[in-house]
Protein backbone atom coordinates (compact mmCIF):
# COMPACT_ATOMS: atom_id res chain seq x y z
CA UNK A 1 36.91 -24.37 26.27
CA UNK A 2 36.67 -24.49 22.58
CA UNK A 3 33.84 -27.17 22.99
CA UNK A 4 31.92 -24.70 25.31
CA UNK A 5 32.40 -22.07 23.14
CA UNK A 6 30.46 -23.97 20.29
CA UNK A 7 27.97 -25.96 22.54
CA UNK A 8 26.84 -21.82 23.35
CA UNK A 9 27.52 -20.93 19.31
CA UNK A 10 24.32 -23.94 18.56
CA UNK A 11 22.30 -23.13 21.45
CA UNK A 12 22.63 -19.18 19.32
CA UNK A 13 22.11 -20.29 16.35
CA UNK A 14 19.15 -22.45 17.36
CA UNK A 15 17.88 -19.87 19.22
CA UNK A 16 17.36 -17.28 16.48
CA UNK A 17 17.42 -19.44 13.94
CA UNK A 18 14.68 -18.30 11.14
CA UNK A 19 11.15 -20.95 10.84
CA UNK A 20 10.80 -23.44 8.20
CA UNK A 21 10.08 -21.96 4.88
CA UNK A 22 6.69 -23.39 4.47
CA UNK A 23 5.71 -21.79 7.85
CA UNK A 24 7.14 -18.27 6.14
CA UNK A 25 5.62 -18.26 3.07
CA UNK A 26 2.30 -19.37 4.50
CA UNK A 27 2.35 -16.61 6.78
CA UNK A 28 2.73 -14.21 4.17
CA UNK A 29 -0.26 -16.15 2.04
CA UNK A 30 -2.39 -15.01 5.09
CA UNK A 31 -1.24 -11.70 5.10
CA UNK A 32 -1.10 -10.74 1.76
CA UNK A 33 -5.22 -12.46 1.71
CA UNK A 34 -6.14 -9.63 4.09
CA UNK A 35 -3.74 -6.67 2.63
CA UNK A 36 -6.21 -8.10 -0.47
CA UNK A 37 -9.40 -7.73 1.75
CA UNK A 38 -8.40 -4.29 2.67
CA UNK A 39 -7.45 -3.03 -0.65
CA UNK A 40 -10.88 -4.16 -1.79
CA UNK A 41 -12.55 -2.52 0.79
CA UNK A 42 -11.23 0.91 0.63
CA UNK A 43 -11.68 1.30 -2.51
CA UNK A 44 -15.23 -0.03 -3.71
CA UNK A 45 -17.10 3.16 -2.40
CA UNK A 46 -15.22 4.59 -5.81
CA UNK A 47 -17.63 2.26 -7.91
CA UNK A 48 -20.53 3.67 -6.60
CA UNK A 49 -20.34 7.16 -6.87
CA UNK A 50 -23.59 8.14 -8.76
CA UNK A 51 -25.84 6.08 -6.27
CA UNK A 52 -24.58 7.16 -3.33
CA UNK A 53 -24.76 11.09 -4.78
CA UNK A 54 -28.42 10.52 -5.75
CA UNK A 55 -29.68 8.84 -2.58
CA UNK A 56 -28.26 10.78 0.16
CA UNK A 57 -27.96 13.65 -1.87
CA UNK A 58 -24.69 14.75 -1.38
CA UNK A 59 -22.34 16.81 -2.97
CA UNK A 60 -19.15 15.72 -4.49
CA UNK A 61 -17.46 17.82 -2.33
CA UNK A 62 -18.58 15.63 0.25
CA UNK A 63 -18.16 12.54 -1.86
CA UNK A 64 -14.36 13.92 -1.72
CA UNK A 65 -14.60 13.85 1.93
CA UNK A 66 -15.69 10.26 1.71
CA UNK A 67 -13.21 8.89 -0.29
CA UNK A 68 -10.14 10.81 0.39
CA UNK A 69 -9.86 13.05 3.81
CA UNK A 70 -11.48 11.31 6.30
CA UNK A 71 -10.29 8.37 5.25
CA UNK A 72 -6.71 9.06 4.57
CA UNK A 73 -6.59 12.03 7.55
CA UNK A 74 -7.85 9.04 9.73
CA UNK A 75 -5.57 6.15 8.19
CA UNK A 76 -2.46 8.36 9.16
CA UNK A 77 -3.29 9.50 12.46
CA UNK A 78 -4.58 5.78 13.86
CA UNK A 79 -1.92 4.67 11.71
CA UNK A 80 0.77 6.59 14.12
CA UNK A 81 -0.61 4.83 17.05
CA UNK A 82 -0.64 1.75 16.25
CA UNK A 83 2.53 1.70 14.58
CA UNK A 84 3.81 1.62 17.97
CA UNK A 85 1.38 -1.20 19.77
CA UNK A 86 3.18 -3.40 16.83
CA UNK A 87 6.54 -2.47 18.47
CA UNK A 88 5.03 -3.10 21.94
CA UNK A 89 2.46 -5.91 21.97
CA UNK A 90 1.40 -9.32 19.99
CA UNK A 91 0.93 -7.97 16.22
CA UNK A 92 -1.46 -11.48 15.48
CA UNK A 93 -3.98 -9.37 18.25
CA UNK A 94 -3.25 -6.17 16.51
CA UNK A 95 -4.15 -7.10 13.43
CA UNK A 96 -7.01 -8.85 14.16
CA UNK A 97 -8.39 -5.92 15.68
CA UNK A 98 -7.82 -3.90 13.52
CA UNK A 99 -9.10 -6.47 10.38
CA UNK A 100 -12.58 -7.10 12.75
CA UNK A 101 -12.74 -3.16 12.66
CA UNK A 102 -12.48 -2.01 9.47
CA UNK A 103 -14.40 -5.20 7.78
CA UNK A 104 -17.26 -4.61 10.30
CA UNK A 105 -17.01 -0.27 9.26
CA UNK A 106 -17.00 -1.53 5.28
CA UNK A 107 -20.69 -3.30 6.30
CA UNK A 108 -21.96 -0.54 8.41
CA UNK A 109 -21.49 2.15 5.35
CA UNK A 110 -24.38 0.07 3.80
CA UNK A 111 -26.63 0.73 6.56
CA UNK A 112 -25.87 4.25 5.92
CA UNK A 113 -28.87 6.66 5.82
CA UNK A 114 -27.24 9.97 6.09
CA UNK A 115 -24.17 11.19 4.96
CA UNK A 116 -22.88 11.49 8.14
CA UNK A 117 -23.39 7.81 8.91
CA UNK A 118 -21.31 7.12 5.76
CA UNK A 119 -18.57 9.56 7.56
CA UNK A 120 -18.42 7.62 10.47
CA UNK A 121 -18.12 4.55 8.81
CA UNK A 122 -15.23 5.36 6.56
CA UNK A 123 -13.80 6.67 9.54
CA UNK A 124 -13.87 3.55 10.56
CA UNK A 125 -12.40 1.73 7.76
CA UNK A 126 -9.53 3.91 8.12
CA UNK A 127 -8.97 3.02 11.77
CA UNK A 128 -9.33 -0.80 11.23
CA UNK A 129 -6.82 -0.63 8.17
CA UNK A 130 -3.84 1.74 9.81
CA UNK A 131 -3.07 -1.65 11.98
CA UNK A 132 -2.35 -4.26 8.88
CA UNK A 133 0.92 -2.77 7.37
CA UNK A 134 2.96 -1.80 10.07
CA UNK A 135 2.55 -5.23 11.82
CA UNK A 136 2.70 -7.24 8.61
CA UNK A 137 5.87 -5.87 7.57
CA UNK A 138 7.33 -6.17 11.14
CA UNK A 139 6.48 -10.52 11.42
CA UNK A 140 7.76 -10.66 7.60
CA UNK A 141 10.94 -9.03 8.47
CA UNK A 142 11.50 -11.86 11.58
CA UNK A 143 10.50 -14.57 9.16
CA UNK A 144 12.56 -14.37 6.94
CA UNK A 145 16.39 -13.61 6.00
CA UNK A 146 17.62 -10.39 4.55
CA UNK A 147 18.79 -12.32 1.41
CA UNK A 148 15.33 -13.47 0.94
CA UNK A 149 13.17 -10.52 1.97
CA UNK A 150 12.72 -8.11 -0.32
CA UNK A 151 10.57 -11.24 -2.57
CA UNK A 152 8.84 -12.11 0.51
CA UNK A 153 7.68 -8.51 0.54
CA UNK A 154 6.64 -8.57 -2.33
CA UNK A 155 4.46 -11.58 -2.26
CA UNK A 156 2.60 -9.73 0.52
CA UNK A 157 2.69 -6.89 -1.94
CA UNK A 158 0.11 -8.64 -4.01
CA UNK A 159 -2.35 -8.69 -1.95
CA UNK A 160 -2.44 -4.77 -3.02
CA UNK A 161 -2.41 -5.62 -6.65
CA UNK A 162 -4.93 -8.36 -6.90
CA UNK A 163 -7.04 -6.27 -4.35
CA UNK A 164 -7.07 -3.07 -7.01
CA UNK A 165 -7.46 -5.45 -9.75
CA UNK A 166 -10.57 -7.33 -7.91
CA UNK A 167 -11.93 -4.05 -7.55
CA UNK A 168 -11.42 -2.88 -11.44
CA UNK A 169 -12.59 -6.30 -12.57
CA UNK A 170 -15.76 -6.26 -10.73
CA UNK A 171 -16.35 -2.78 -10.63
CA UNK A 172 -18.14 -2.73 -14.50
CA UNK A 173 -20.28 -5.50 -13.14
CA UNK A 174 -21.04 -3.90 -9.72
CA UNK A 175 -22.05 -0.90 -11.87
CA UNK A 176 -24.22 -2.23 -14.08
CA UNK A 177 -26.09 -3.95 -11.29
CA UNK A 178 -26.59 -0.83 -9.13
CA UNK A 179 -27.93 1.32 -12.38
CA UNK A 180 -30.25 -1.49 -13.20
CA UNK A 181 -31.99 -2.81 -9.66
CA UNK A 182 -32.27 -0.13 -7.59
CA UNK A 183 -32.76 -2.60 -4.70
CA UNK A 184 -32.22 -6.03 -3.23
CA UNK A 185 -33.91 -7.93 -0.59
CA UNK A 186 -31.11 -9.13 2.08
CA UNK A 187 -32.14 -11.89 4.65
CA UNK A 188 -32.85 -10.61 7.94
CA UNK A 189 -32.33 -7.14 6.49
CA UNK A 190 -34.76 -6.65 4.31
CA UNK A 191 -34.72 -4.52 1.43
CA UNK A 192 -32.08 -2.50 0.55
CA UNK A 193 -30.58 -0.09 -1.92
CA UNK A 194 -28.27 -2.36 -4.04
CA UNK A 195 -24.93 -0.02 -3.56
CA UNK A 196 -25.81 -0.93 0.06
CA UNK A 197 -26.07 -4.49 -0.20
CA UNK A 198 -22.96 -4.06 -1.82
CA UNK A 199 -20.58 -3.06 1.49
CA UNK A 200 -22.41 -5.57 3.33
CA UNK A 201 -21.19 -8.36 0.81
CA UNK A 202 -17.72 -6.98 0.61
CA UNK A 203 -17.09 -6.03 4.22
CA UNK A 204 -19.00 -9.14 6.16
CA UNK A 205 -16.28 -12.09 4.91
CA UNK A 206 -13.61 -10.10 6.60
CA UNK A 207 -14.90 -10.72 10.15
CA UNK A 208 -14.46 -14.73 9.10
CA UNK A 209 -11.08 -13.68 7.50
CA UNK A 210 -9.76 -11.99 10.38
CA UNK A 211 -9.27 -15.31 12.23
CA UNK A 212 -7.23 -16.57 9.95
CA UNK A 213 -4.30 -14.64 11.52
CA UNK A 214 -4.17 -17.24 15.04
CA UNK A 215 -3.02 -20.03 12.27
CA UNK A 216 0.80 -18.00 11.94
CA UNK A 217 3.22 -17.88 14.94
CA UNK A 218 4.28 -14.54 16.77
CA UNK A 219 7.86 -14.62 15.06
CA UNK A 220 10.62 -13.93 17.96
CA UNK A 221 11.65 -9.99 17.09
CA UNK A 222 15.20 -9.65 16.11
CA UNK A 223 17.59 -6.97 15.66
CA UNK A 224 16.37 -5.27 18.94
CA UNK A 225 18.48 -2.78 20.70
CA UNK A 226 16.56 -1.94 23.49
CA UNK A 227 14.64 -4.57 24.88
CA UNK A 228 12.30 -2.36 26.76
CA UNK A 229 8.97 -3.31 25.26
CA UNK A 230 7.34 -1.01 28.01
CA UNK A 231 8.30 2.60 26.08
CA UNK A 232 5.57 5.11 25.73
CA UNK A 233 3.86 6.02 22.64
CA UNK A 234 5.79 9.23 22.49
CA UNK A 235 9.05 7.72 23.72
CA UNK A 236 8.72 5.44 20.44
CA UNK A 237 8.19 8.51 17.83
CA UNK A 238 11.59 10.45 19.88
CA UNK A 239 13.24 6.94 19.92
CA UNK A 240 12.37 7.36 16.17
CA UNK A 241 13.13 10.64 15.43
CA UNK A 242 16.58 10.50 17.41
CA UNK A 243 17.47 7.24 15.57
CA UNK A 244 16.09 9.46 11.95
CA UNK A 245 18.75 11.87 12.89
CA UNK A 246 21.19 9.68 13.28
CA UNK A 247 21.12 8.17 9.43
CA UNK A 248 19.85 11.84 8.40
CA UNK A 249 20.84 11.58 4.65
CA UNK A 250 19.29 8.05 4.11
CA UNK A 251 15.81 9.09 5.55
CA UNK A 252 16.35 12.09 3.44
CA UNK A 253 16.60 10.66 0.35
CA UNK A 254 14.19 7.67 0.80
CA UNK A 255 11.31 9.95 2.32
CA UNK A 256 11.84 12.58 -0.58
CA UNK A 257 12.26 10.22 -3.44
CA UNK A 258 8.98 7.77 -2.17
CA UNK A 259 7.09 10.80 -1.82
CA UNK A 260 7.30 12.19 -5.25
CA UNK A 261 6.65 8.42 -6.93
CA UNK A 262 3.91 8.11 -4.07
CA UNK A 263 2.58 11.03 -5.86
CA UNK A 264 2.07 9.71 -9.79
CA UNK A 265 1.15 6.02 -8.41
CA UNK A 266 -1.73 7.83 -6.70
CA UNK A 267 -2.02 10.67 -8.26
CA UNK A 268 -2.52 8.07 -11.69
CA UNK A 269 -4.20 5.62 -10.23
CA UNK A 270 -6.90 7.43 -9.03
CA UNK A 271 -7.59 9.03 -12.98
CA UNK A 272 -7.15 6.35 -15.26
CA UNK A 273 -10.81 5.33 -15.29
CA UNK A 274 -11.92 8.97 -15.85
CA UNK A 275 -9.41 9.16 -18.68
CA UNK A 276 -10.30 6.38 -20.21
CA UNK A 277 -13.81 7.04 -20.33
CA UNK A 278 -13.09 10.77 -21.54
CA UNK A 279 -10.42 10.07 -24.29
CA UNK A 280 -11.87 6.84 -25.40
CA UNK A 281 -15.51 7.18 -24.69
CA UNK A 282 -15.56 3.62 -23.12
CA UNK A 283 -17.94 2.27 -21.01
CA UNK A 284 -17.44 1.17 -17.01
CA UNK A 285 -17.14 -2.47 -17.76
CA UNK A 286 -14.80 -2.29 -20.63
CA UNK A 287 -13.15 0.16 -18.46
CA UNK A 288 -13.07 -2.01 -15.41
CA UNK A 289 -12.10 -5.46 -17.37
CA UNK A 290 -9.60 -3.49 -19.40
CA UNK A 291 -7.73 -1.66 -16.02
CA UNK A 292 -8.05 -4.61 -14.22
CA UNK A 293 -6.41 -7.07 -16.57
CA UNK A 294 -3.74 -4.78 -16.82
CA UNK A 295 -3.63 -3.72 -13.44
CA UNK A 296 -2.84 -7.68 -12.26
CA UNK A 297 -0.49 -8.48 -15.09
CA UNK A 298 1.36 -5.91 -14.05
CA UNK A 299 1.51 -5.59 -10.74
CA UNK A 300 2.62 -9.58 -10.55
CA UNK A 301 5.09 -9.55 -13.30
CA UNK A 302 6.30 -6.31 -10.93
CA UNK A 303 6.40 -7.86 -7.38
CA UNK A 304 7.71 -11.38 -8.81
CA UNK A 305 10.81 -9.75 -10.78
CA UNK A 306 11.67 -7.17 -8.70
CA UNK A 307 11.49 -9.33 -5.49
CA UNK A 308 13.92 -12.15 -7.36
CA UNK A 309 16.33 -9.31 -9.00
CA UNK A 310 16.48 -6.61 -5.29
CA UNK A 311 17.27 -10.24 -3.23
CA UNK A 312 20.23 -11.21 -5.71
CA UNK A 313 21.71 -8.00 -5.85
CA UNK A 314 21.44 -8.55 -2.37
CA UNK A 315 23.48 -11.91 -2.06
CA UNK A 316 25.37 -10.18 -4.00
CA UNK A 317 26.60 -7.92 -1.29
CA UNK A 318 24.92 -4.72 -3.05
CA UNK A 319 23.32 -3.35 -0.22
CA UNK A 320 21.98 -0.33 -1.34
CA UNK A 321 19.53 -2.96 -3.64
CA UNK A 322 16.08 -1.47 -3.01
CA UNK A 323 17.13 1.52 -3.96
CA UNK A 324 19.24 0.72 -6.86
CA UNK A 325 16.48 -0.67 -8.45
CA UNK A 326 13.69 1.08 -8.25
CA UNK A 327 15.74 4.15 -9.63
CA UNK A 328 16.23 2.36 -12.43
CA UNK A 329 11.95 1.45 -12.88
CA UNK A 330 11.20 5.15 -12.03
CA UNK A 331 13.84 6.36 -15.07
CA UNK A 332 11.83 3.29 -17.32
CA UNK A 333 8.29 4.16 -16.34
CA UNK A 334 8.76 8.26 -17.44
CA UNK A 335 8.66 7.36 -21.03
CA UNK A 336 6.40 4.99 -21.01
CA UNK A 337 3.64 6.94 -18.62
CA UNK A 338 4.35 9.83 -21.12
CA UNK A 339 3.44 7.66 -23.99
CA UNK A 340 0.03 6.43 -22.76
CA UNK A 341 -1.22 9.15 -21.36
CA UNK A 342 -0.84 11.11 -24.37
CA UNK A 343 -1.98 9.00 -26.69
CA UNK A 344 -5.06 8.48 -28.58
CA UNK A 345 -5.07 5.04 -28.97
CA UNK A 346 -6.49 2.81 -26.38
CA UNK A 347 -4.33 -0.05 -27.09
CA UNK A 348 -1.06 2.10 -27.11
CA UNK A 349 -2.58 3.38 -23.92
CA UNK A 350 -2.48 -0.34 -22.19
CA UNK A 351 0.29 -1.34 -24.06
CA UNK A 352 2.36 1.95 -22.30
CA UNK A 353 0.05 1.35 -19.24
CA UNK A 354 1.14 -2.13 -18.72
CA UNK A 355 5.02 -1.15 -19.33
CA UNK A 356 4.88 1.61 -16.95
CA UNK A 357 2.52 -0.25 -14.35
CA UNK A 358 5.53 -3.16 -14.70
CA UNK A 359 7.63 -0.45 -13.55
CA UNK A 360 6.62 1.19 -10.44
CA UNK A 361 4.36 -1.33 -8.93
CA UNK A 362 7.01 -2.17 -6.69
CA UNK A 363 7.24 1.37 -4.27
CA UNK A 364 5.55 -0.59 -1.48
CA UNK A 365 7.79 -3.40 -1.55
CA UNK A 366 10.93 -1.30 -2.29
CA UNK A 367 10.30 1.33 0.22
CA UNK A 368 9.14 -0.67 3.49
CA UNK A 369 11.89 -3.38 2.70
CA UNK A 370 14.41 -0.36 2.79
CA UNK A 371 13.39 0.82 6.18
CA UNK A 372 13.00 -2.38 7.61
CA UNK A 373 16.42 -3.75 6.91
CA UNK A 374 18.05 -0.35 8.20
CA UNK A 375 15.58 0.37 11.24
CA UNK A 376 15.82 -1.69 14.41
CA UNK A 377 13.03 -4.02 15.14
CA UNK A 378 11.67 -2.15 18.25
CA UNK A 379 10.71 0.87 16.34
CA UNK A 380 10.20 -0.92 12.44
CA UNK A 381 6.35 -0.68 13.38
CA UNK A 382 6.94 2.82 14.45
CA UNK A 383 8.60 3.64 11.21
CA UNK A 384 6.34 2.13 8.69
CA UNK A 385 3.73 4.09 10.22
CA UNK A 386 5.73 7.47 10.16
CA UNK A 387 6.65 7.10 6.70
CA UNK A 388 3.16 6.45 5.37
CA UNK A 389 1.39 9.20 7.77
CA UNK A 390 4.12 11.69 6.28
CA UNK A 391 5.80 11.19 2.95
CA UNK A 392 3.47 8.45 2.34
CA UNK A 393 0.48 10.35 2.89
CA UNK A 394 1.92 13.91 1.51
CA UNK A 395 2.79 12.06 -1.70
CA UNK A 396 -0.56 9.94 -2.03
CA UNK A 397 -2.67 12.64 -0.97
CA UNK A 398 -0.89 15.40 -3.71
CA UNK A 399 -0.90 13.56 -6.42
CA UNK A 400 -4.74 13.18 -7.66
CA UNK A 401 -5.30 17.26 -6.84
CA UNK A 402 -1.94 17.99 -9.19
CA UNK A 403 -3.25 16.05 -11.94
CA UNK A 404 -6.73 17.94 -11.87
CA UNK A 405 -4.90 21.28 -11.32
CA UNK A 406 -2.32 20.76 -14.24
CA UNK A 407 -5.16 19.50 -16.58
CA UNK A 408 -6.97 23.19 -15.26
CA UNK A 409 -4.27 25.59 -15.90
CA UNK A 410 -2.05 24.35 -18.57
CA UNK A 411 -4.60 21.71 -20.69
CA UNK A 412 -8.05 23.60 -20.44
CA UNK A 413 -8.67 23.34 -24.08
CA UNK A 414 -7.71 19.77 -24.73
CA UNK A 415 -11.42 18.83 -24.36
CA UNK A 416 -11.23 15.27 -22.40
CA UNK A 417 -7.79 14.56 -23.06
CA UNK A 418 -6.81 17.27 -20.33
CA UNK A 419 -6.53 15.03 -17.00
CA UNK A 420 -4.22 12.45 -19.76
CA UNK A 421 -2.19 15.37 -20.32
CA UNK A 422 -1.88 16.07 -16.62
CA UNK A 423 -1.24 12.74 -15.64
CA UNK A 424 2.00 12.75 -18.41
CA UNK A 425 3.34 16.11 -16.44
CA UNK A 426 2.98 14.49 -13.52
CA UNK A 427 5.14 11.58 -14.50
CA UNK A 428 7.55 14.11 -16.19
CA UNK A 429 8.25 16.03 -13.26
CA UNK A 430 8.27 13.42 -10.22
CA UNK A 431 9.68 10.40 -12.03
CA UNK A 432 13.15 11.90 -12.54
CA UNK A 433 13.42 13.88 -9.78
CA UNK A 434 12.22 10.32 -7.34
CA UNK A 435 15.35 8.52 -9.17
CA UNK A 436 17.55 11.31 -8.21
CA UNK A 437 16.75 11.41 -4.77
CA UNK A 438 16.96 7.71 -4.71
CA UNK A 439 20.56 8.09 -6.16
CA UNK A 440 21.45 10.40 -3.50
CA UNK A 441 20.52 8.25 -0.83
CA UNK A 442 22.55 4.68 -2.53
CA UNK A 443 26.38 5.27 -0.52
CA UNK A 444 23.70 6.25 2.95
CA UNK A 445 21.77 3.19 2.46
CA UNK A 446 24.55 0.86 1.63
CA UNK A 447 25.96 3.00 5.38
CA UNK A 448 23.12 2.25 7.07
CA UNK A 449 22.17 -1.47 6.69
CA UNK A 450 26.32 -2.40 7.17
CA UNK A 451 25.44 -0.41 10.90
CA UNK A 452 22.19 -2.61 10.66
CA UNK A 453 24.19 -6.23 10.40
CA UNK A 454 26.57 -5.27 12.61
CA UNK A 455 24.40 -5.12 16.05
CA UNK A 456 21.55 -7.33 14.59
CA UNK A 457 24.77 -10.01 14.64
């Protein structure tokens, strides 16, 4: 009997047993490439602000449009749908579709004539990139053990950093070109307006790119407990929402506290070249090498050591890990944030910058590796998409229009040193108050992933 029960024990344990490493981490180089890809692409429409403005005469009021609601309205909304086709259907199709999408949507924005075009086409982009995240962090979750996850993450992480820091480094350059040739013969094409040509070089490699996700297996889901893969969209988001109320005070905490850091990444991020420019009278290249330099030290030295540190606190049976630590970076980064954006120095400013970059590059990594390790697999596609189309996007989409209005109300005669000023309230205020929602939610997250390892076992 004994021998029976072990014969069935290996045939388990073979069964679920996690790939080979090398097919893990190659999986995640491939994913982390195209979070890269995407990163790039959503953003470079900020480098080209003045052309586009002049050419199809719009307003930056429109511009705003452009680069923040109809892409981030869009993002969210596709973003809740097919958070749920990753619970439901092959993610290696889903993301494919969805890379082929928004890399063909980043070229059509340089055929652009109109500023409607330009709508569409961002709309696009916004479609095409909902689809990456939730099914990237659903594979890396059934690649890999929980004592090893949290670095995986991060790896894929990167492909966020080094895709902002592409985008600083050759932003300057990009610049420079567009104010210089005001257009470019393209083969085929013909000529074009250089900020055109632009989108087309950045957005065609992508359809090449995208299939580069057949070379990595489906992963076999685990932790499942309901099998039924034939749910309905909205059965999903009240499987979801039933499963939210069941672990209330963890989703609490983590939605509140991500929100509010969401909100000075951002809310930061999206000011630092204006700043720089305004306080230090800099021009777009230094700008660009100088952000992107310290954009990509950062962000690496952040993903690498918090991946290591969160996965031994892990093996070290201190489950409430993601949390724990990025408490700690938020309480580290409101000094230093406060320090460079107040200062007059531009090498304090980096110095501070890099310090406080170090610090809370990790809120991607830390706050999907949380939900994933508590949520069950059939709805962790489900969640990463409800978290980013609500706290997510409520944090991301605050934080840039706080800055401006602090600078407005309480910094108005500061000259250009107002949005630097605004940006060092911001940190003031949601920094602290992030860490103590995070330290609210520690004994419910340490709750929730014991409930977690109990059925997933």
């Amino acid at each position: 009997m004994s021998e029976a029960v072990e014969s069935m024990q290996a045939v388990r344990n073979e069964a679920t047993a996690y790939p080979p490493r090398s097919v893990g981490w190659y999986a995640v180089f491939v994913l982390a490439l195209l979070y890269l890809v995407s990163i790039l692409d959503r953003f470079i429409i900020t480098l080209l602000v003045d052309p586009i403005k002049r050419d199809l005469g719009i307003s930056d009021v429109q511009f705003g449009m452009l680069h923040g609601l109809a892409f981030a309205l869009t993002f969210s909304l596709f973003g809740l749908i097919l958070g749920t086709l990753a619970d439901r259907f092959s993610r290696r199709w889903v993301i494919f579709a969805g890379v082929a999408v928004w890399s063909l949507a980043t070229a059509m924005c340089g055929l652009a004539q109109r500023f409607w075009h330009l709508l569409v086409a961002r709309v696009g982009v916004g479609v095409g990139e909902a689809a990456l995240n939730p099914c990237a962090t659903s594979m890396i979750t059934d690649l890999f053990p929980r004592e090893r996850l949290t670095t995986a993450m991060a790896i894929y992480g990167l492909g966020a950093t080094l895709g902002s820091g592409c985008a600083y480094f050759f932003g300057g350059v990009i610049v420079d070109l567009v104010a210089r040739t005001d257009t470019i013969v393209v083969p085929v094409l013909g000529t074009m307006r250089s900020w055109q040509a632009v989108f087309l070089i950045v957005g065609l490699p992508g359809l090449l790119l995208a299939f580069l996700i057949f070379t990595l297996p489906e992963p076999a889901r685990r932790g499942l407990l309901n099998t039924d893969r034939r749910r309905s969209w909205t059965q999903s988001y009240a499987d979801l929402l039933k499963f939210i109320g069941q672990k209330k005070r963890f989703f609490l905490c983590h939605y509140t506290a991500f929100a509010f850091a969401s909100a000075v990444v951002a809310g930061c991020g999206t000011w630092y070249p204006a700043h720089m420019g305004r306080t230090f009278a800099w021009g777009p290249s230094q700008i660009g090498l100088a952000l992107g330099i310290t954009l990509t030290t950062a962000g690496i030295a952040s993903q690498v050591i918090g991946g290591r540190a969160i996965d031994a606190m892990f093996r070290r049976g201190i489950r409430d890990a993601q949390l724990r630590w990025y408490a700690g970076c938020l309480l580290v980064a409101t000094p230093a944030g406060i320090i460079a954006n107040t200062s007059t120095s531009p090498w304090i400013f980096l110095a501070c910058l890099c310090l406080f970059l170090t610090a809370v590059s990790s809120l991607p990594t830390c706050a999907s590796t949380a939900l994933n390790l508590v949520t069950p697999n059939e709805l962790r596609g489900t969640g990463i998409a409800f978290f980013s189309g609500t706290a997510g996007l409520l944090g991301g989409a605050s934080g840039p229009m706080l800055i401006a209005l602090f600078a407005e109300l309480f910094y108005a005669n500061a000259g250009g040193r107002g949005i630097g000023f605004g940006m060092a309230t911001l940190v003031a205020i949601c920094c602290p108050i992030g860490a103590l929602f995070l330290a609210l939610g520690f004994r419910a997250m340490r709750e929730a992933v014991t409930d977690a390892e109990r059925w997933a076992n």
